[in-house]
N, C-alpha and C. Protein backbone atom coordinates (compact mmCIF):
# COMPACT_ATOMS: atom_id res chain seq x y z
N UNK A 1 -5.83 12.50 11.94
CA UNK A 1 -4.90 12.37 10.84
C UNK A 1 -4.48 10.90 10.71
N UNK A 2 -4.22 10.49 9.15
CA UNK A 2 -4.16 8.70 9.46
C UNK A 2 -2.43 8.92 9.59
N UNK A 3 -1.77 7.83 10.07
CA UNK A 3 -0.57 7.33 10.48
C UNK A 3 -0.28 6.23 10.32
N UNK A 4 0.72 5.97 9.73
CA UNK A 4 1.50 4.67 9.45
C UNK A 4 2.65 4.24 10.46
N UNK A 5 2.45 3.19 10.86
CA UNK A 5 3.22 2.61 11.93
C UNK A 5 4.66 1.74 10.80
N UNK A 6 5.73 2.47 10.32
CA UNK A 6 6.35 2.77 9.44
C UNK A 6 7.28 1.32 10.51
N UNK A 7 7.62 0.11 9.84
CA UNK A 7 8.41 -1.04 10.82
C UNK A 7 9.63 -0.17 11.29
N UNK A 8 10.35 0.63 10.54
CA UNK A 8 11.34 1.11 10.40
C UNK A 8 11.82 2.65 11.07
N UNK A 9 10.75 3.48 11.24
CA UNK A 9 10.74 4.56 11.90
C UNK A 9 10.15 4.84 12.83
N UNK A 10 9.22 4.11 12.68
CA UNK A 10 7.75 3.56 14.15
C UNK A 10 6.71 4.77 13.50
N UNK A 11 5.65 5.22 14.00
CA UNK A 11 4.51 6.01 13.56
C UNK A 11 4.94 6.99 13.19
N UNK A 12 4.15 7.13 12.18
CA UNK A 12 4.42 9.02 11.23
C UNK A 12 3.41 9.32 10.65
N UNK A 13 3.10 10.26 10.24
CA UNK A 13 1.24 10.47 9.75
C UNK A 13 2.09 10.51 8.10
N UNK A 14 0.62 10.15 7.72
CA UNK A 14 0.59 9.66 5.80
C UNK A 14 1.32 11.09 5.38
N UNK A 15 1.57 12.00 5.19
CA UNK A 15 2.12 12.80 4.80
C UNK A 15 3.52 12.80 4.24
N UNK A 16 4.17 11.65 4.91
CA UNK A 16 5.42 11.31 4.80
C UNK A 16 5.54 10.24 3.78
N UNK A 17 4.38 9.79 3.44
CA UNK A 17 4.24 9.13 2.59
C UNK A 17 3.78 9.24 1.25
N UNK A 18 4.28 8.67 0.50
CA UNK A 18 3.63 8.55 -1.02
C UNK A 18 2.39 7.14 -0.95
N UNK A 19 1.24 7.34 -1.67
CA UNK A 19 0.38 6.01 -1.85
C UNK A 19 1.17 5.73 -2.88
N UNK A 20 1.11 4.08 -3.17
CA UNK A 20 1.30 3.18 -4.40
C UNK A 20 0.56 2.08 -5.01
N UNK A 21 -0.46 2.72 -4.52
CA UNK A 21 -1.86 1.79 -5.37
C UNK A 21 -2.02 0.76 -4.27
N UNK A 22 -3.09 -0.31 -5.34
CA UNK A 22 -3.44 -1.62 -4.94
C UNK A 22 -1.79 -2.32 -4.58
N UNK A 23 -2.02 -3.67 -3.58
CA UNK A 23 -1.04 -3.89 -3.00
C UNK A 23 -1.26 -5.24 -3.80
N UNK A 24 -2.55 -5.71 -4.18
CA UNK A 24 -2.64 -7.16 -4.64
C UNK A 24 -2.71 -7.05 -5.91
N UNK A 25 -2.61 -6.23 -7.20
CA UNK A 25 -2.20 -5.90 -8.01
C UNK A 25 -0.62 -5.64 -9.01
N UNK A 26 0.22 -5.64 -7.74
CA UNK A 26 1.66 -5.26 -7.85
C UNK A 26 2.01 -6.70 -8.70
N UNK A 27 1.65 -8.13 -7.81
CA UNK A 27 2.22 -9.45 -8.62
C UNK A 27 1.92 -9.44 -10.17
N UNK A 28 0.67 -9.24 -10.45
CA UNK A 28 0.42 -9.11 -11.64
C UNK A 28 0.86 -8.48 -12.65
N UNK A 29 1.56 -7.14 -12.21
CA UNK A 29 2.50 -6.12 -12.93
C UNK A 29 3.35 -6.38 -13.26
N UNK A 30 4.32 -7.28 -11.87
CA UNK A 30 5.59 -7.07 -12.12
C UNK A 30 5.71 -8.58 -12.84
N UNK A 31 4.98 -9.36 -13.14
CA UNK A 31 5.02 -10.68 -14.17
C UNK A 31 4.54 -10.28 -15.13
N UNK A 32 3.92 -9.33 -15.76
CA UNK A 32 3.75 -8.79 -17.02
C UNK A 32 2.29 -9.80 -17.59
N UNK A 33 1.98 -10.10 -16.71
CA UNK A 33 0.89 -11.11 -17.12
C UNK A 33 -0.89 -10.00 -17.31
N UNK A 34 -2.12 -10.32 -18.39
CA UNK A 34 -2.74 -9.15 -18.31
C UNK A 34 -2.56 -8.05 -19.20
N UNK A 35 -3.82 -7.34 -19.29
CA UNK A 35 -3.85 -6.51 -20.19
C UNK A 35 -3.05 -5.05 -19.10
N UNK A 36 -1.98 -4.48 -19.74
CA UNK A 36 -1.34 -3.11 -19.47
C UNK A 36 -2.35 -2.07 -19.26
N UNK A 37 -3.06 -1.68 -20.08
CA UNK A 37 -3.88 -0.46 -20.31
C UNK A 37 -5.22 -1.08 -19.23
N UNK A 38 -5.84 -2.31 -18.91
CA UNK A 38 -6.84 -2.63 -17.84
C UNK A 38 -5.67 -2.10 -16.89
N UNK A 39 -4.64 -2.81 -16.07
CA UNK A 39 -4.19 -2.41 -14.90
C UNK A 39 -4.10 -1.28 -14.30
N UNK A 40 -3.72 -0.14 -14.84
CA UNK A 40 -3.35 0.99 -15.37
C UNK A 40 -4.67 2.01 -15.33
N UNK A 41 -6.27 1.93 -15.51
CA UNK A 41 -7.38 2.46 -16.01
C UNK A 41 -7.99 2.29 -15.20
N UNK A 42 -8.37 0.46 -14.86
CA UNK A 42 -9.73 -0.08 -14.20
C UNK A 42 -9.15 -0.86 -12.83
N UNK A 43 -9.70 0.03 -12.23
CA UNK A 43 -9.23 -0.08 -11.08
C UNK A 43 -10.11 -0.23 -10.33
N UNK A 44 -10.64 -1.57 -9.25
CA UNK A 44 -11.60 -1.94 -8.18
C UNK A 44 -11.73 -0.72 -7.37
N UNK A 45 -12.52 -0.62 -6.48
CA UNK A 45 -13.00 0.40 -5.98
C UNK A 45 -13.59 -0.64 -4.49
N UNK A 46 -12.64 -1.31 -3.57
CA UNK A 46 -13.09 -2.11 -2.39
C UNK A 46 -13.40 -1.33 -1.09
N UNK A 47 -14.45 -1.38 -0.44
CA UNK A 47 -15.45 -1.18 0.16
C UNK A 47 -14.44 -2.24 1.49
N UNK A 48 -13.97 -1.68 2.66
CA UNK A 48 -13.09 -2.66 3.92
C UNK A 48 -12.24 -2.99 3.88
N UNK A 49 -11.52 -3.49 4.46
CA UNK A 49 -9.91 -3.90 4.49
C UNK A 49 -9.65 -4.14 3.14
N UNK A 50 -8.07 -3.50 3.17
CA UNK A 50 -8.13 -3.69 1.59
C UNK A 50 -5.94 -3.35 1.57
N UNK A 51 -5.55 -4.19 1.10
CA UNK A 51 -3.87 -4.12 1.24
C UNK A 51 -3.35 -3.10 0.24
N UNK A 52 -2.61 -1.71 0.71
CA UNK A 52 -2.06 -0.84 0.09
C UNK A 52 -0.45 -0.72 -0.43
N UNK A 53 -0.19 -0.17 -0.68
CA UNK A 53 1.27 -0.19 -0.98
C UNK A 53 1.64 1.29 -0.94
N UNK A 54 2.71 2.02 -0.13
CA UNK A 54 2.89 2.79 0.08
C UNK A 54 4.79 2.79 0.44
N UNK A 55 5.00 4.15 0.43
CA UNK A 55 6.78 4.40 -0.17
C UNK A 55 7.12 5.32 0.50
N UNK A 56 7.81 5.10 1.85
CA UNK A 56 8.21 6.14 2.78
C UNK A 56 8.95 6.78 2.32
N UNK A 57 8.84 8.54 2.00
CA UNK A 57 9.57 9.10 0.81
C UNK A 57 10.55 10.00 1.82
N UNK A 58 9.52 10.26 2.84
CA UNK A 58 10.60 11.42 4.17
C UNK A 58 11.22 10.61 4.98
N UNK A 59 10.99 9.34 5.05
CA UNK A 59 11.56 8.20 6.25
C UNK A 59 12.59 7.64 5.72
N UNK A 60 12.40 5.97 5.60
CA UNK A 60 12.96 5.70 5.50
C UNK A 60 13.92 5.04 3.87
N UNK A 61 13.19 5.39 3.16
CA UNK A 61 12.70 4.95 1.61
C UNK A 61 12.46 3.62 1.49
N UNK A 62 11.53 2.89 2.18
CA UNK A 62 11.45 1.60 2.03
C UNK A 62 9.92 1.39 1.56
N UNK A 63 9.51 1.02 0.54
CA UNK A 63 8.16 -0.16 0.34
C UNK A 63 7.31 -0.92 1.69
N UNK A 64 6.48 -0.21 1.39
CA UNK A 64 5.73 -0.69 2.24
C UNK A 64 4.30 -0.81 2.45
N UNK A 65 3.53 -2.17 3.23
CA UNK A 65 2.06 -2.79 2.58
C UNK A 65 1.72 -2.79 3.96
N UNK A 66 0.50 -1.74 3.81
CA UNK A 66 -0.58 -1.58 4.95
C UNK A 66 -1.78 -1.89 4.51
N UNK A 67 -2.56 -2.99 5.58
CA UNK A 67 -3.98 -2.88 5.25
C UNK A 67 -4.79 -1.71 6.16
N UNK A 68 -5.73 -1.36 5.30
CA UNK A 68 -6.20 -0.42 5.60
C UNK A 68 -8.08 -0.27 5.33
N UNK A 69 -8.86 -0.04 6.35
CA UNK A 69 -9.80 0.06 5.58
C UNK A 69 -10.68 1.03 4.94
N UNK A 70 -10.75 0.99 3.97
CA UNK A 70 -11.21 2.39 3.39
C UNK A 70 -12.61 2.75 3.70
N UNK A 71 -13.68 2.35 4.64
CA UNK A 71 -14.49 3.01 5.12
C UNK A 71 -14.24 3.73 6.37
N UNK A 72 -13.31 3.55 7.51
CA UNK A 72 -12.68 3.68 8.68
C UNK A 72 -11.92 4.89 8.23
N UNK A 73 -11.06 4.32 7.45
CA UNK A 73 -9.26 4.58 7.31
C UNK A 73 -8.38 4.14 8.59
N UNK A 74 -8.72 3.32 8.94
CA UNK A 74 -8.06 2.63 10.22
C UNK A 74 -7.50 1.75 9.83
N UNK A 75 -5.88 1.69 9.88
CA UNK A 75 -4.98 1.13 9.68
C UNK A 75 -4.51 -0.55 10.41
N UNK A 76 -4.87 -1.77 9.82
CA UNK A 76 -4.66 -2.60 11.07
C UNK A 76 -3.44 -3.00 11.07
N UNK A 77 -2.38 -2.82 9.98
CA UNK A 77 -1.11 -3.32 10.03
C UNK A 77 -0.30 -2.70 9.04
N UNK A 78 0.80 -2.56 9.21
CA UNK A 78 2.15 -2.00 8.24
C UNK A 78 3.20 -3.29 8.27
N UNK A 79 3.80 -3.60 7.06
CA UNK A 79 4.71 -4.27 7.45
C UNK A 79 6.21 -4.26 5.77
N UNK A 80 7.03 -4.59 6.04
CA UNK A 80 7.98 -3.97 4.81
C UNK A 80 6.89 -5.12 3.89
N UNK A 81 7.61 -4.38 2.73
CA UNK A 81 7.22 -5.37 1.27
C UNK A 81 7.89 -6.60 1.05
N UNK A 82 9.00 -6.52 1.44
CA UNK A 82 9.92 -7.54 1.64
C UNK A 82 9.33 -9.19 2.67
N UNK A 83 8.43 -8.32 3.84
CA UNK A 83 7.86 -9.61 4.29
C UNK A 83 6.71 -10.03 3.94
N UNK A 84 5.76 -9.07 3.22
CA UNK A 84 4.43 -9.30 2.97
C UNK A 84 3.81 -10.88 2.51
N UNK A 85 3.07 -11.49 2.12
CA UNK A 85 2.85 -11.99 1.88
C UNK A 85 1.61 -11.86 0.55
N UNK A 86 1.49 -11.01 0.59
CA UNK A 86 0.25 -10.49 -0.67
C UNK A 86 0.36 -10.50 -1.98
């Protein structure tokens, strides 16, 4: 089962979680910069590590950016949104 090492609650399996898309996508949104209806539709499809965004909905309710790789699903890091750098 995959698990998120949640900074805030320490490990909990994804269940507790909501996904929130691409994680390197979010800047682009929230500057309004870009076509709406591309962001929204066409969506990459990355093959290895790849930065998620996810929303501890049973924990703690905090934002939060795990890379993850989507051939594995092996998680190499969680960390709040607040420190990310992505």
């Amino acid at each position: 089962m995959l698990q998120l090492a949640c900074p805030y609650c320490g490990p909990r399996p994804h269940t507790e979680f909501s996904y929130g898309g691409d994680a390197t996508r979010s800047a682009d949104a929230a500057s309004g910069t870009g076509d709406g209806f591309e962001s929204l539709y066409y969506r990459d499809n990355p093959k290895g590590p790849h930065h998620e965004l996810w929303y501890h909905r049973d924990g703690c309710g905090q934002w939060l950016v795990a890379e993850r790789d989507t051939v594995t699903h092996a998680v190499q890091s969680v960390t709040a949104l607040t420190e990310s750098t992505t």
